[in-house]
N, C-alpha and C. Protein backbone atom coordinates (compact mmCIF):
# COMPACT_ATOMS: atom_id res chain seq x y z
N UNK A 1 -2.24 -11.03 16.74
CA UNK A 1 -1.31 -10.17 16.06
C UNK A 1 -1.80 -8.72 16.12
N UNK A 2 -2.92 -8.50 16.44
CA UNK A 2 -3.38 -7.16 16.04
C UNK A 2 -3.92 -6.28 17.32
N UNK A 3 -4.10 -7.63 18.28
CA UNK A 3 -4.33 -7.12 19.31
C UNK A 3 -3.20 -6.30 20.15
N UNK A 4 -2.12 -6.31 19.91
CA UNK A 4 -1.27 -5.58 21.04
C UNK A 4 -0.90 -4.22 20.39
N UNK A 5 -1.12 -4.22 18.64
CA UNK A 5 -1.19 -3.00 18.46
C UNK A 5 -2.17 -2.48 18.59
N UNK A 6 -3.73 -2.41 18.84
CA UNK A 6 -4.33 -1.96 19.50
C UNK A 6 -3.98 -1.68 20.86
N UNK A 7 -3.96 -2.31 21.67
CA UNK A 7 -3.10 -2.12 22.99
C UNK A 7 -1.86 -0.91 23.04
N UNK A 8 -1.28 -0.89 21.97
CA UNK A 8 -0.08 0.29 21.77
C UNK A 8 -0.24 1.42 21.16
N UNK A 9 -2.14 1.58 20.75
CA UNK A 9 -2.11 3.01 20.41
C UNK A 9 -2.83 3.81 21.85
N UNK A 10 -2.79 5.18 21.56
CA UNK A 10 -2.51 5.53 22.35
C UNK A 10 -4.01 6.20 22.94
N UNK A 11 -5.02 6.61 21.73
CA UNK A 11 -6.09 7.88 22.23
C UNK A 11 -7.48 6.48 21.57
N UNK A 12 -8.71 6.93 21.95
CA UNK A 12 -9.51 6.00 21.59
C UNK A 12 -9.38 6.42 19.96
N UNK A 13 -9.37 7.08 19.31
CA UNK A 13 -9.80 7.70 18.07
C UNK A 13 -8.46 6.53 17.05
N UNK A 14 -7.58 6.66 17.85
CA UNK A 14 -6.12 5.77 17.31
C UNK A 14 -7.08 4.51 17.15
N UNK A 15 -7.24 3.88 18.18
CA UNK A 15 -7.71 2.53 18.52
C UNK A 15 -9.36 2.33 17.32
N UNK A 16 -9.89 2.89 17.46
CA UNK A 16 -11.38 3.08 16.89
C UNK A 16 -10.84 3.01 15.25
N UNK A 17 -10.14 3.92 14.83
CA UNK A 17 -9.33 3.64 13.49
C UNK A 17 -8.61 2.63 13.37
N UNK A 18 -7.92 2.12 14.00
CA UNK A 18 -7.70 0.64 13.91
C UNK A 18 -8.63 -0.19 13.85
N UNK A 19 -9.39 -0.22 14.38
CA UNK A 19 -10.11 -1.69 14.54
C UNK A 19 -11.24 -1.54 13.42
N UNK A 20 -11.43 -0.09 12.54
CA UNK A 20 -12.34 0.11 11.67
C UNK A 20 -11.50 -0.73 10.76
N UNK A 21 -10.02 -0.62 10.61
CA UNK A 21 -9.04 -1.05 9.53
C UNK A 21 -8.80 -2.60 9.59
N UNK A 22 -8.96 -3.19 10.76
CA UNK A 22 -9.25 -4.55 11.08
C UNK A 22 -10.42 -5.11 10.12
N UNK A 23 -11.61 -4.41 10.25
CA UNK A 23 -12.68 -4.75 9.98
C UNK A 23 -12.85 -5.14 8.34
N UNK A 24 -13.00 -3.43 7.96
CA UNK A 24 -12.31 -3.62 6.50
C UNK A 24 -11.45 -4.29 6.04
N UNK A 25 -10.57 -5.36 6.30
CA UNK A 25 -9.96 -6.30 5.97
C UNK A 25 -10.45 -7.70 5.18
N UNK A 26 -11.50 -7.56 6.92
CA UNK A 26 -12.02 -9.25 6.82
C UNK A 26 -13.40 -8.61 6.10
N UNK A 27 -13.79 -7.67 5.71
CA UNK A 27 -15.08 -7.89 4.89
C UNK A 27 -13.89 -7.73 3.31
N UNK A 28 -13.07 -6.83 3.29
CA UNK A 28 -12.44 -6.92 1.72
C UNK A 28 -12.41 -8.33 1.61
N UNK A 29 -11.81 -8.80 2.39
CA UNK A 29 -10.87 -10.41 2.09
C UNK A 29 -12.17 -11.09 1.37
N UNK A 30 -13.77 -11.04 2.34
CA UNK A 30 -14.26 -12.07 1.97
C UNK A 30 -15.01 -11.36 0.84
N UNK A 31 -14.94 -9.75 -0.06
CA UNK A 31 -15.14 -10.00 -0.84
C UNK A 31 -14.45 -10.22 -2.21
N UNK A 32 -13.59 -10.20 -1.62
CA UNK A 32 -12.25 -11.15 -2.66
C UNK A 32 -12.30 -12.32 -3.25
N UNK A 33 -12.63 -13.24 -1.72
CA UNK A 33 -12.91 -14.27 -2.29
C UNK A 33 -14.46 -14.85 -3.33
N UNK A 34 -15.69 -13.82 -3.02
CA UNK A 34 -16.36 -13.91 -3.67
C UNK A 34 -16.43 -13.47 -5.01
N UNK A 35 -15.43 -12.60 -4.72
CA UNK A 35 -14.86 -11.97 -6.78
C UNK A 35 -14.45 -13.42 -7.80
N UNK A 36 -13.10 -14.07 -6.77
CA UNK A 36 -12.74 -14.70 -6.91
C UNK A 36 -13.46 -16.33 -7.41
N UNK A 37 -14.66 -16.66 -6.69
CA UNK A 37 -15.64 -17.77 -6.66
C UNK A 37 -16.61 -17.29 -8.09
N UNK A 38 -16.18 -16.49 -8.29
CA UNK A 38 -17.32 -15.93 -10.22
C UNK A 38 -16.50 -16.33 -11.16
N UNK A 39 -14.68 -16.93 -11.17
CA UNK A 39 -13.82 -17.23 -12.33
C UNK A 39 -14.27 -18.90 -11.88
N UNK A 40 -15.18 -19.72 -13.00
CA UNK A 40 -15.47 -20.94 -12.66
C UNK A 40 -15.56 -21.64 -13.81
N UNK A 41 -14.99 -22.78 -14.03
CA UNK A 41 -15.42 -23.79 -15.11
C UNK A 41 -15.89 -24.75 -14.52
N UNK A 42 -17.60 -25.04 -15.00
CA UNK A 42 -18.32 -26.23 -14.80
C UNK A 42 -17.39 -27.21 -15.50
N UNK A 43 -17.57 -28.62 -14.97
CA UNK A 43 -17.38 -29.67 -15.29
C UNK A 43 -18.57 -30.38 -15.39
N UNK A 44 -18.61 -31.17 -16.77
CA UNK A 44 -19.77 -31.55 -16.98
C UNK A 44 -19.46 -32.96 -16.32
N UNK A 45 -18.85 -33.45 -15.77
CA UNK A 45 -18.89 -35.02 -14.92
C UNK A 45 -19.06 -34.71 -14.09
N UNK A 46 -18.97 -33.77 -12.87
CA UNK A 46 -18.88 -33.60 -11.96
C UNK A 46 -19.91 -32.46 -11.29
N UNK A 47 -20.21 -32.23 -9.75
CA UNK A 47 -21.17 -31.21 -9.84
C UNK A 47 -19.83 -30.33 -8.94
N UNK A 48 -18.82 -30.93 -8.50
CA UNK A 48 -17.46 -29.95 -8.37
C UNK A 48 -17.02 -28.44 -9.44
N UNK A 49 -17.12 -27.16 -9.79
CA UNK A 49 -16.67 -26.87 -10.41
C UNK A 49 -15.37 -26.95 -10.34
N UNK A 50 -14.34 -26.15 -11.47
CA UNK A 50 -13.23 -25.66 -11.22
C UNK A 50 -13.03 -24.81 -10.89
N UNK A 51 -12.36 -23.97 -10.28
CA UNK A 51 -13.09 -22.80 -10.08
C UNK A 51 -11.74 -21.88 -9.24
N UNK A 52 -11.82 -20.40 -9.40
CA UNK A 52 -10.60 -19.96 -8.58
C UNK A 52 -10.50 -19.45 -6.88
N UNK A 53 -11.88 -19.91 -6.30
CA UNK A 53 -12.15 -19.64 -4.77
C UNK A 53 -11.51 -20.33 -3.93
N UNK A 54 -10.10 -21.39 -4.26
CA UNK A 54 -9.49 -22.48 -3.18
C UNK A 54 -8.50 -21.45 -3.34
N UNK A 55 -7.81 -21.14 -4.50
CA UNK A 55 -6.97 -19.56 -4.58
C UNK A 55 -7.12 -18.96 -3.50
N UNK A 56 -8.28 -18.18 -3.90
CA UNK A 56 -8.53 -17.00 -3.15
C UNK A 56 -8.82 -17.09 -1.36
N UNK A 57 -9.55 -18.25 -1.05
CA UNK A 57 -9.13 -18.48 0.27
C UNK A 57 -7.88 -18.96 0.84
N UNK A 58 -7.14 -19.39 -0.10
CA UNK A 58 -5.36 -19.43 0.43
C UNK A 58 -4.90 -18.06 0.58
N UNK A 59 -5.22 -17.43 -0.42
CA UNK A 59 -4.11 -16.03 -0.25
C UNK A 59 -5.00 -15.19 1.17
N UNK A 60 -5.93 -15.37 1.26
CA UNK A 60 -6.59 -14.67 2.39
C UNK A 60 -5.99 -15.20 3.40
N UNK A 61 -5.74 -16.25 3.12
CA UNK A 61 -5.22 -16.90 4.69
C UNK A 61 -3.70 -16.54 4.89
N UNK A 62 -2.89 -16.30 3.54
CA UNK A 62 -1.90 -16.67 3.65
C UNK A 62 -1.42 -14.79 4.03
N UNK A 63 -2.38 -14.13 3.67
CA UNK A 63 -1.74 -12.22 4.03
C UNK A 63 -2.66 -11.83 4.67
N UNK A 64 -3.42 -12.68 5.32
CA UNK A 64 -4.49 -11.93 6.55
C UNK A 64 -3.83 -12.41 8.11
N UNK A 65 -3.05 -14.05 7.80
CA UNK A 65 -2.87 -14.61 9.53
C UNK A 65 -4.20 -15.51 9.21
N UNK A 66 -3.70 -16.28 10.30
CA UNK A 66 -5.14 -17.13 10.76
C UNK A 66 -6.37 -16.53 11.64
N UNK A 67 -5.78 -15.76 12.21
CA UNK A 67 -7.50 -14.90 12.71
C UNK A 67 -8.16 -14.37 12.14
N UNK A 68 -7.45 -13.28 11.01
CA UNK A 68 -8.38 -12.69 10.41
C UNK A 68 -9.00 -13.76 9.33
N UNK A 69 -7.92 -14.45 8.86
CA UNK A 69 -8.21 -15.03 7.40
C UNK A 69 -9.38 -16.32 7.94
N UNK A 70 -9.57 -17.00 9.24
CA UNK A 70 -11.12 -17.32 9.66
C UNK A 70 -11.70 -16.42 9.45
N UNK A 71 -11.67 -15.35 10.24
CA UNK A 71 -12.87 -14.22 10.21
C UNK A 71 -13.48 -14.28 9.20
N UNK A 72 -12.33 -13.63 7.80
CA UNK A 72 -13.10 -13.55 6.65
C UNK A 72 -13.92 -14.57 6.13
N UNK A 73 -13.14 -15.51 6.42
CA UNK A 73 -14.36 -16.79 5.54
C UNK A 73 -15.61 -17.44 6.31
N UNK A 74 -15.19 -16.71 7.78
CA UNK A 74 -17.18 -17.07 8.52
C UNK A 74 -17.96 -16.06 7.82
N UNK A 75 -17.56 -14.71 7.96
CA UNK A 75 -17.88 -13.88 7.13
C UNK A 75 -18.99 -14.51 5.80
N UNK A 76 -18.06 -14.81 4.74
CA UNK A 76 -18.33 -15.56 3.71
C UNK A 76 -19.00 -16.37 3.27
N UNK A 77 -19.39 -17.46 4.51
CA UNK A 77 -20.09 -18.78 4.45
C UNK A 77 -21.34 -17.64 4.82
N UNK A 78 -21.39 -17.12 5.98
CA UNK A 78 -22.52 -16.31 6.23
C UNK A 78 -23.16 -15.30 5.43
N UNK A 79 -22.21 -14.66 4.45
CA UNK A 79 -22.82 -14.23 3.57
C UNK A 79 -23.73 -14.91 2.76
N UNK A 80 -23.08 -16.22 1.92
CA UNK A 80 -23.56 -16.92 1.30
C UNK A 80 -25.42 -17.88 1.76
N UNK A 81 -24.94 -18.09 3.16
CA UNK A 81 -26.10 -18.44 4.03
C UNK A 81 -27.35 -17.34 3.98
N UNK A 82 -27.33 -16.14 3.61
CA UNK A 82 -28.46 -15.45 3.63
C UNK A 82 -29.15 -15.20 2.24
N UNK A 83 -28.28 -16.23 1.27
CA UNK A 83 -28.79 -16.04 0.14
C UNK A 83 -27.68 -14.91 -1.10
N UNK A 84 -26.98 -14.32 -0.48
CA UNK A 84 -26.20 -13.33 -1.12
C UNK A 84 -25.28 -14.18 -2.34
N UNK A 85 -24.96 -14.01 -3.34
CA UNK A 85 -24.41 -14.31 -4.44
C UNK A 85 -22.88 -14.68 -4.57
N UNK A 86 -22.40 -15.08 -3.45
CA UNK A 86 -20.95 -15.35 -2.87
C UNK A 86 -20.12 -16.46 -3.81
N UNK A 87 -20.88 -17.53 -3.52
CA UNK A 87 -20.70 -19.06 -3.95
C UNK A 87 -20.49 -19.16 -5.21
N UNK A 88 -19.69 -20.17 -5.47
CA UNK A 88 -19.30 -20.74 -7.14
C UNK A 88 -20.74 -21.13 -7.64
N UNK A 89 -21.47 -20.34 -8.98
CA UNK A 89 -22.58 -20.98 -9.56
C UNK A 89 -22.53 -22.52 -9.20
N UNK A 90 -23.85 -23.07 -8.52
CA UNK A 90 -23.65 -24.79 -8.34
C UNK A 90 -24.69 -24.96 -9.47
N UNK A 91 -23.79 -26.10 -9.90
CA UNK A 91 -24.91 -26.97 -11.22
C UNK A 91 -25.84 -27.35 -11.42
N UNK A 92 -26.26 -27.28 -9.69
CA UNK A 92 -27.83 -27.72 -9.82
C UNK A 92 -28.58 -26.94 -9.21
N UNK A 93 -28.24 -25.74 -9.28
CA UNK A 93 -29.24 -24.12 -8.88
C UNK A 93 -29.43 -24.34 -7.88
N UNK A 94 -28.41 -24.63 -6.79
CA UNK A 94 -28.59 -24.47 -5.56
C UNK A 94 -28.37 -23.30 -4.74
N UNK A 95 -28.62 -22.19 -3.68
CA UNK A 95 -28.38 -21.20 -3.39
C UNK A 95 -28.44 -21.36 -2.08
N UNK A 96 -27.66 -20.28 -1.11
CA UNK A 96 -27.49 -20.30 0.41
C UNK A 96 -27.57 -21.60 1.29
N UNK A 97 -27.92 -21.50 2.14
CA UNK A 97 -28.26 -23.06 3.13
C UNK A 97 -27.98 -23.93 2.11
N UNK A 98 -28.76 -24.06 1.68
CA UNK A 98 -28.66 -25.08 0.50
C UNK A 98 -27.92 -25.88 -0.37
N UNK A 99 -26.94 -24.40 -0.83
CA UNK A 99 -25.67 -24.41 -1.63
C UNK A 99 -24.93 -25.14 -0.52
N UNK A 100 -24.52 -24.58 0.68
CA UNK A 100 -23.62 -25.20 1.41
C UNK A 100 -24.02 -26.99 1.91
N UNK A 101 -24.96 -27.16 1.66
CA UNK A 101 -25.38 -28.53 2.25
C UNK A 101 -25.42 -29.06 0.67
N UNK A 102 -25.44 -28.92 -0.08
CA UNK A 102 -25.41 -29.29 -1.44
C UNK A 102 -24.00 -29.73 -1.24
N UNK A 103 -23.66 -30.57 -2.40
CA UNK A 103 -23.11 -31.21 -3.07
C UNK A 103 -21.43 -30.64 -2.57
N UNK A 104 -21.01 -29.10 -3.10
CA UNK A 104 -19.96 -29.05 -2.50
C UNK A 104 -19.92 -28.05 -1.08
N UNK A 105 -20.72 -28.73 -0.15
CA UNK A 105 -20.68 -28.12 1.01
C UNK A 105 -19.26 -28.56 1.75
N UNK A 106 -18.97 -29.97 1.47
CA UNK A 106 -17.67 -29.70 2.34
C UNK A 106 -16.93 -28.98 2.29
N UNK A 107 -16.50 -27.94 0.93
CA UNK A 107 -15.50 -27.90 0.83
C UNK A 107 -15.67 -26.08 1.17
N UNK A 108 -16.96 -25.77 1.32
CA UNK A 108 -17.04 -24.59 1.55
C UNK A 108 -17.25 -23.99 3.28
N UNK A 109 -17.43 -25.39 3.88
CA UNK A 109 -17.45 -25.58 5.00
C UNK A 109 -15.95 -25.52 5.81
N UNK A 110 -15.17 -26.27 5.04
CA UNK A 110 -13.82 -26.18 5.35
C UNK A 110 -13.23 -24.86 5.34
N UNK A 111 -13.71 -23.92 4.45
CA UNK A 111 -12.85 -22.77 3.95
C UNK A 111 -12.64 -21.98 5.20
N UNK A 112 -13.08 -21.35 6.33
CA UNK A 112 -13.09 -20.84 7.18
C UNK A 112 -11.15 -21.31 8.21
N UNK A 113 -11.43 -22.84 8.45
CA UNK A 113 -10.38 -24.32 8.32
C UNK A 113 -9.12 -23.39 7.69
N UNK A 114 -9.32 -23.56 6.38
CA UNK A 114 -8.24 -23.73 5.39
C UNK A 114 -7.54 -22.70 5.54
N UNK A 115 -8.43 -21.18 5.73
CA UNK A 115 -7.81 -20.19 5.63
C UNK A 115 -7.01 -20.03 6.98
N UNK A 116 -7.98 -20.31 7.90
CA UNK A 116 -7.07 -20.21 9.48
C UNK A 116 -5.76 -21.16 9.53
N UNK A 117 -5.64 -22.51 9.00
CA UNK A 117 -4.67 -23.13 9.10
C UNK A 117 -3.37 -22.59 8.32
N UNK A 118 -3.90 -22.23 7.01
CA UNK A 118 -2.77 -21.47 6.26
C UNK A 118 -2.09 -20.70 6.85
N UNK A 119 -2.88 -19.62 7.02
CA UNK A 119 -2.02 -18.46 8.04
C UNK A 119 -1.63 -18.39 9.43
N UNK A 120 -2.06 -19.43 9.87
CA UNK A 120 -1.57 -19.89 11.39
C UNK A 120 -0.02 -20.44 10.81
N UNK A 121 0.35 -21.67 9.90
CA UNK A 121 1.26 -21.68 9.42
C UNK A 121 2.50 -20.81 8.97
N UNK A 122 1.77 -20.10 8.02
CA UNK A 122 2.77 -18.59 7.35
C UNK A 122 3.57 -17.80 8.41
N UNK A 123 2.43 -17.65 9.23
CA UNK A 123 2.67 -16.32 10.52
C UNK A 123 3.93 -17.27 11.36
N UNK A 124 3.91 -18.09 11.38
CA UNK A 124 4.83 -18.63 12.37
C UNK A 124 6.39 -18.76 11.36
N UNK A 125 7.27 -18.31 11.90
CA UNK A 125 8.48 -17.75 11.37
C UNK A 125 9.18 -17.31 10.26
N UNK A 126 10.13 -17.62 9.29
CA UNK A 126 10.27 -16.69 8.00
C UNK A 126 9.39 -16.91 7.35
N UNK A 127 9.08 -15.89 6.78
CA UNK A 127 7.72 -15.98 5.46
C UNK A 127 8.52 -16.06 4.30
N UNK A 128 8.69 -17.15 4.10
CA UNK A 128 9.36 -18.20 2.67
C UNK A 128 8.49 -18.60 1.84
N UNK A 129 8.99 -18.62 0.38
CA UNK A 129 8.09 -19.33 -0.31
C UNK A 129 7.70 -20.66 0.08
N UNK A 130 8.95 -21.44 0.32
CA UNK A 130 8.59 -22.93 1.21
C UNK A 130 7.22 -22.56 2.14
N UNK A 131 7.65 -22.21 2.70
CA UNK A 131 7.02 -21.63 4.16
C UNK A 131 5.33 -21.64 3.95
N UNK A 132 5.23 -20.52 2.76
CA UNK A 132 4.20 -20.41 2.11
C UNK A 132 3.65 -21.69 1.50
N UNK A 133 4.52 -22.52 0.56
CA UNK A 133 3.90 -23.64 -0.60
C UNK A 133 3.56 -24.26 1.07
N UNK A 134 4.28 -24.53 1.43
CA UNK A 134 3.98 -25.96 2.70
C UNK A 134 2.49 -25.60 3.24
N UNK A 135 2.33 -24.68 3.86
CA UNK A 135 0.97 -23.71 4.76
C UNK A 135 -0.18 -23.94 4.08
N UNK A 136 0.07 -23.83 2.08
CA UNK A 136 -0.89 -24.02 1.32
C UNK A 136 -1.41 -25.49 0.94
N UNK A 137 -0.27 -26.11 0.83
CA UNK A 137 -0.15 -27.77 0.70
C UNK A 137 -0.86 -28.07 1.70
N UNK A 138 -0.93 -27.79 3.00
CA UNK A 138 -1.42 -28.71 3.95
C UNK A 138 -2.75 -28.23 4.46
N UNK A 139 -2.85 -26.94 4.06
CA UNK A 139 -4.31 -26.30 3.64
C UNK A 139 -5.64 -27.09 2.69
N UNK A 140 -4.89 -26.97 1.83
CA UNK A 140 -5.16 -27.98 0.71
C UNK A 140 -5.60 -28.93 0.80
N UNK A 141 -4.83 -29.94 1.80
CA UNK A 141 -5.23 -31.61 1.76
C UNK A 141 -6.55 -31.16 2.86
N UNK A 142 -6.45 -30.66 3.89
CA UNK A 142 -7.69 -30.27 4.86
C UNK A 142 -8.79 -30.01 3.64
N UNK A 143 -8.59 -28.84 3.03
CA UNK A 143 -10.15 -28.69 2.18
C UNK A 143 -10.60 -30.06 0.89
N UNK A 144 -9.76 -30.75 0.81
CA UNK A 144 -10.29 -31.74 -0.12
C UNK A 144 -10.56 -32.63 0.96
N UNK A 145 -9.70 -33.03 1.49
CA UNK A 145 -10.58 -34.44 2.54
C UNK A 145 -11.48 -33.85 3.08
N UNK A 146 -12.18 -32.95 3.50
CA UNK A 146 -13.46 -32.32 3.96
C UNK A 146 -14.33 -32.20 2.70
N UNK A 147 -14.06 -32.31 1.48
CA UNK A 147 -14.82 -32.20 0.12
C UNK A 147 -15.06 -33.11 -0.02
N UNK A 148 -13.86 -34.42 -0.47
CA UNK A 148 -14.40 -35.69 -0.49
C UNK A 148 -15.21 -36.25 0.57
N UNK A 149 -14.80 -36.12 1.57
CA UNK A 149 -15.79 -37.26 2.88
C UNK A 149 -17.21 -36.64 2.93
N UNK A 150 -17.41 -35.33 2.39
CA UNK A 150 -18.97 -34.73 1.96
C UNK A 150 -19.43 -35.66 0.98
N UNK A 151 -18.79 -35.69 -0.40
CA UNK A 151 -19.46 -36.05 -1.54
C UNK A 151 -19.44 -38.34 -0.77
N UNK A 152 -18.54 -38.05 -0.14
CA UNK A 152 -18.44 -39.64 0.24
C UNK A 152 -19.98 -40.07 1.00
N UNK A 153 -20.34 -39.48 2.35
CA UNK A 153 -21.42 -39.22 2.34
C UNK A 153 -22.48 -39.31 1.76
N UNK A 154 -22.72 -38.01 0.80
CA UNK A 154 -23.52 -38.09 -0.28
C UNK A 154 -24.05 -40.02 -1.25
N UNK A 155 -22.33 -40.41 -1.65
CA UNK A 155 -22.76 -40.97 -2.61
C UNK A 155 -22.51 -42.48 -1.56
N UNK A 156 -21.82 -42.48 -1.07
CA UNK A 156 -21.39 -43.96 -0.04
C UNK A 156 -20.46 -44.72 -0.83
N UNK A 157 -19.73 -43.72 -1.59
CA UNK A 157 -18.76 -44.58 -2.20
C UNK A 157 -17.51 -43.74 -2.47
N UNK A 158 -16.29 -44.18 -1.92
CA UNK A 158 -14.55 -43.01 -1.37
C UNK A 158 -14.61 -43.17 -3.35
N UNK A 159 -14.80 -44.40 -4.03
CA UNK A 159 -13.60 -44.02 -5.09
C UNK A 159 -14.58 -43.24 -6.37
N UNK A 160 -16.34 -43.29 -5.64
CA UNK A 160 -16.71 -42.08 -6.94
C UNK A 160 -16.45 -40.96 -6.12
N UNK A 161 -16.67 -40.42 -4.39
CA UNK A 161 -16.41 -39.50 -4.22
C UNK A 161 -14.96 -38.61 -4.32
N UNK A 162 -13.97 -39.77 -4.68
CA UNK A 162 -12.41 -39.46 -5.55
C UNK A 162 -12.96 -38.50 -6.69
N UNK A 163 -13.46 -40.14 -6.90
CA UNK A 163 -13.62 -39.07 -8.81
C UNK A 163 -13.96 -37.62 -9.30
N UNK A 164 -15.58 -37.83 -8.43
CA UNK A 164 -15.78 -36.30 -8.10
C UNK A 164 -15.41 -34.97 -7.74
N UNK A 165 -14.77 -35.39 -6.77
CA UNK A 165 -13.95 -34.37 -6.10
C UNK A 165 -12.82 -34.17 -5.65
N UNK A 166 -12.01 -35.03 -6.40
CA UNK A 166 -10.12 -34.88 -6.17
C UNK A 166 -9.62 -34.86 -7.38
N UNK A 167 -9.20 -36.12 -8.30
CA UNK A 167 -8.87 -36.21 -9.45
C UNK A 167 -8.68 -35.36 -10.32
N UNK A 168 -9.83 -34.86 -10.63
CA UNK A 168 -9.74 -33.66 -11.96
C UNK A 168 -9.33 -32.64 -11.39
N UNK A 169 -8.60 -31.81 -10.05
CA UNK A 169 -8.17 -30.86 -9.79
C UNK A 169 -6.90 -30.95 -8.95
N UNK A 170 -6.24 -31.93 -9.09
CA UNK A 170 -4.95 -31.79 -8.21
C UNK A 170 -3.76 -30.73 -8.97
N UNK A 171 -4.14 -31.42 -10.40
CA UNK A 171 -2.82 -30.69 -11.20
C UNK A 171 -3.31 -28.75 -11.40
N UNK A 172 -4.30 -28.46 -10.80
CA UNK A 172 -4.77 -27.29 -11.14
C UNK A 172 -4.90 -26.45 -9.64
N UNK A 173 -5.13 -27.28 -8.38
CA UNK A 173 -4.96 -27.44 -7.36
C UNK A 173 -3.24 -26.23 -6.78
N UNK A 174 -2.20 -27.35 -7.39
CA UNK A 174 -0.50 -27.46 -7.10
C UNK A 174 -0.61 -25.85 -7.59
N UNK A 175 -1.11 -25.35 -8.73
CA UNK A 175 -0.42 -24.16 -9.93
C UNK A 175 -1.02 -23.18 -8.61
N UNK A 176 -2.68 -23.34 -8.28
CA UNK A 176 -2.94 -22.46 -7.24
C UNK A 176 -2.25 -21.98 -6.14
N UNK A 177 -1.89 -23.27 -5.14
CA UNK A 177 -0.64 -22.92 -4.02
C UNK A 177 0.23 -22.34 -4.28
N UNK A 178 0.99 -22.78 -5.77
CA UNK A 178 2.36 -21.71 -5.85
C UNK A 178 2.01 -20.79 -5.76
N UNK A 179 1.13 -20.03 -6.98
CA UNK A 179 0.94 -18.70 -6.95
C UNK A 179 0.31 -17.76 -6.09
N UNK A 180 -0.10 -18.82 -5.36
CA UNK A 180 -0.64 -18.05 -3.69
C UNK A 180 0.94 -17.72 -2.66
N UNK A 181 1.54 -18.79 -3.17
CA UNK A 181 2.52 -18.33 -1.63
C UNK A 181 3.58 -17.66 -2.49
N UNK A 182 3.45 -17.56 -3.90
CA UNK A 182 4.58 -16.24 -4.33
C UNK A 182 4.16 -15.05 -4.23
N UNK A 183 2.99 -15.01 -4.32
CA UNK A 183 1.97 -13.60 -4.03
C UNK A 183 1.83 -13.05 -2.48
N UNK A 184 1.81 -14.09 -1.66
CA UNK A 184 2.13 -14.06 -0.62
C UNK A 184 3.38 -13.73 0.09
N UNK A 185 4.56 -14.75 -0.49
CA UNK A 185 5.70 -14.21 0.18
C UNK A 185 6.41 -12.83 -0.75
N UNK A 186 6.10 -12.63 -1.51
CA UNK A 186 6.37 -10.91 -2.48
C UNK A 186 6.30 -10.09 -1.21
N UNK A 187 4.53 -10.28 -1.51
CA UNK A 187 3.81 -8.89 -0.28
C UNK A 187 4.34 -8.80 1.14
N UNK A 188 4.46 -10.62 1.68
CA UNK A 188 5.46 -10.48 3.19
C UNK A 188 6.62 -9.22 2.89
N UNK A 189 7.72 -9.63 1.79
CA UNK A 189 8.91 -8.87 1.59
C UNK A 189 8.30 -7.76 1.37
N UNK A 190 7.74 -7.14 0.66
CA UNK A 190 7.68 -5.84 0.42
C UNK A 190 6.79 -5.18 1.59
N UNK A 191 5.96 -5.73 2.42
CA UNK A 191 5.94 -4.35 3.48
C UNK A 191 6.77 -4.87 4.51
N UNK A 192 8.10 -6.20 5.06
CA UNK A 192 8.73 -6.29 5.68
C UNK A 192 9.97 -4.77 5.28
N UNK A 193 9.97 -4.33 3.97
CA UNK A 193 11.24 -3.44 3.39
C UNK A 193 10.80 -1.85 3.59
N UNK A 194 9.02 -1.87 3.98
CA UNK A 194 8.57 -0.83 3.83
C UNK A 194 8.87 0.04 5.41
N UNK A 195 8.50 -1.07 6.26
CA UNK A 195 8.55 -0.85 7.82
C UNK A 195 9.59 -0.19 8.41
């Protein structure tokens, strides 16, 4: 998507400002989503938090596209990988490498996934709320079956790694997607009206 308007400007200085504005995107996005990964409720059954970073990597995906909205979240994981403060507090003081191979590594592993699939979705024809809920819905099921089959792993058992990591967040899960793809399809309309 971004490449042919690069291609259509005209002097390097055009192009060089673009691609600075590219850039700044996918580092905002991913620190969005790390703003976003600090609103968290531990669960004391679970080492899953609740947490608002499945949000925030939908809407990245869902107003970045799927290229950028990967970008941002390799970005992200890599941040997190050097130790940087990215990640949802984990319950058992886990940090970088660690954090991600910990407990909810699948699901942070996926995020890169989730966000590219979303917006690979969105980007492809009217940007509808449908359009949007669907992109996020099927986003969604990708980052939990990559959460569960981690914690499945972990424990060698699908119906505690259910428990763990599906159950207590579907109904909190659904409220996220909407308000990602109304936030999403708003912003589609309003710079489609601006153009």
């Amino acid at each position: 998507m971004a490449r042919p308007a690069l291609q259509a400007l005209s002097t390097p200085q055009e192009r060089l400002l673009e691609a600075a504005r590219q850039v700044a995107l996918v580092v905002g996005a991913s620190l969005f989503v790390a703003l976003c990964a600090r609103i968290t409720i531990p669960l004391p059954f679970t080492p899953v938090p609740l947490t608002v970073q499945n949000f925030g990597v939908l809407l990245v995906g869902l107003l970045l596209g799927s290229r950028r909205g990967f970008a941002a979240l390799i970005l992200y994981l890599a941040e997190g990988a050097m130790g940087m403060p990215v990640f949802s507090p984990s319950s058992v003081g886990l940090m970088g490498v660690a954090q991600i191979l910990g407990p909810t590594g699948g699901y942070l592993m996926a995020y890169p996934l989730v966000a590219g699939l979303a917006g690979f979705i969105f980007e492809r024809g009217t940007k509808s709320f449908a359009r949007a809920a669907i992109a996020g819905l099927l986003a969604e099921i990708v980052l939990f079956a990559s959460g569960v089959t981690w914690l499945y792993v972990a424990t060698h058992s699908l119906a505690k790694a259910a428990y763990l990591g599906l159950y207590w967040f579907i109904a909190a899960e659904i409220l996220k997607v909407m308000v990602a793809a109304a936030i999403a399809t708003r912003w589609g309309r309003g710079s489609a009206t601006q153009q």
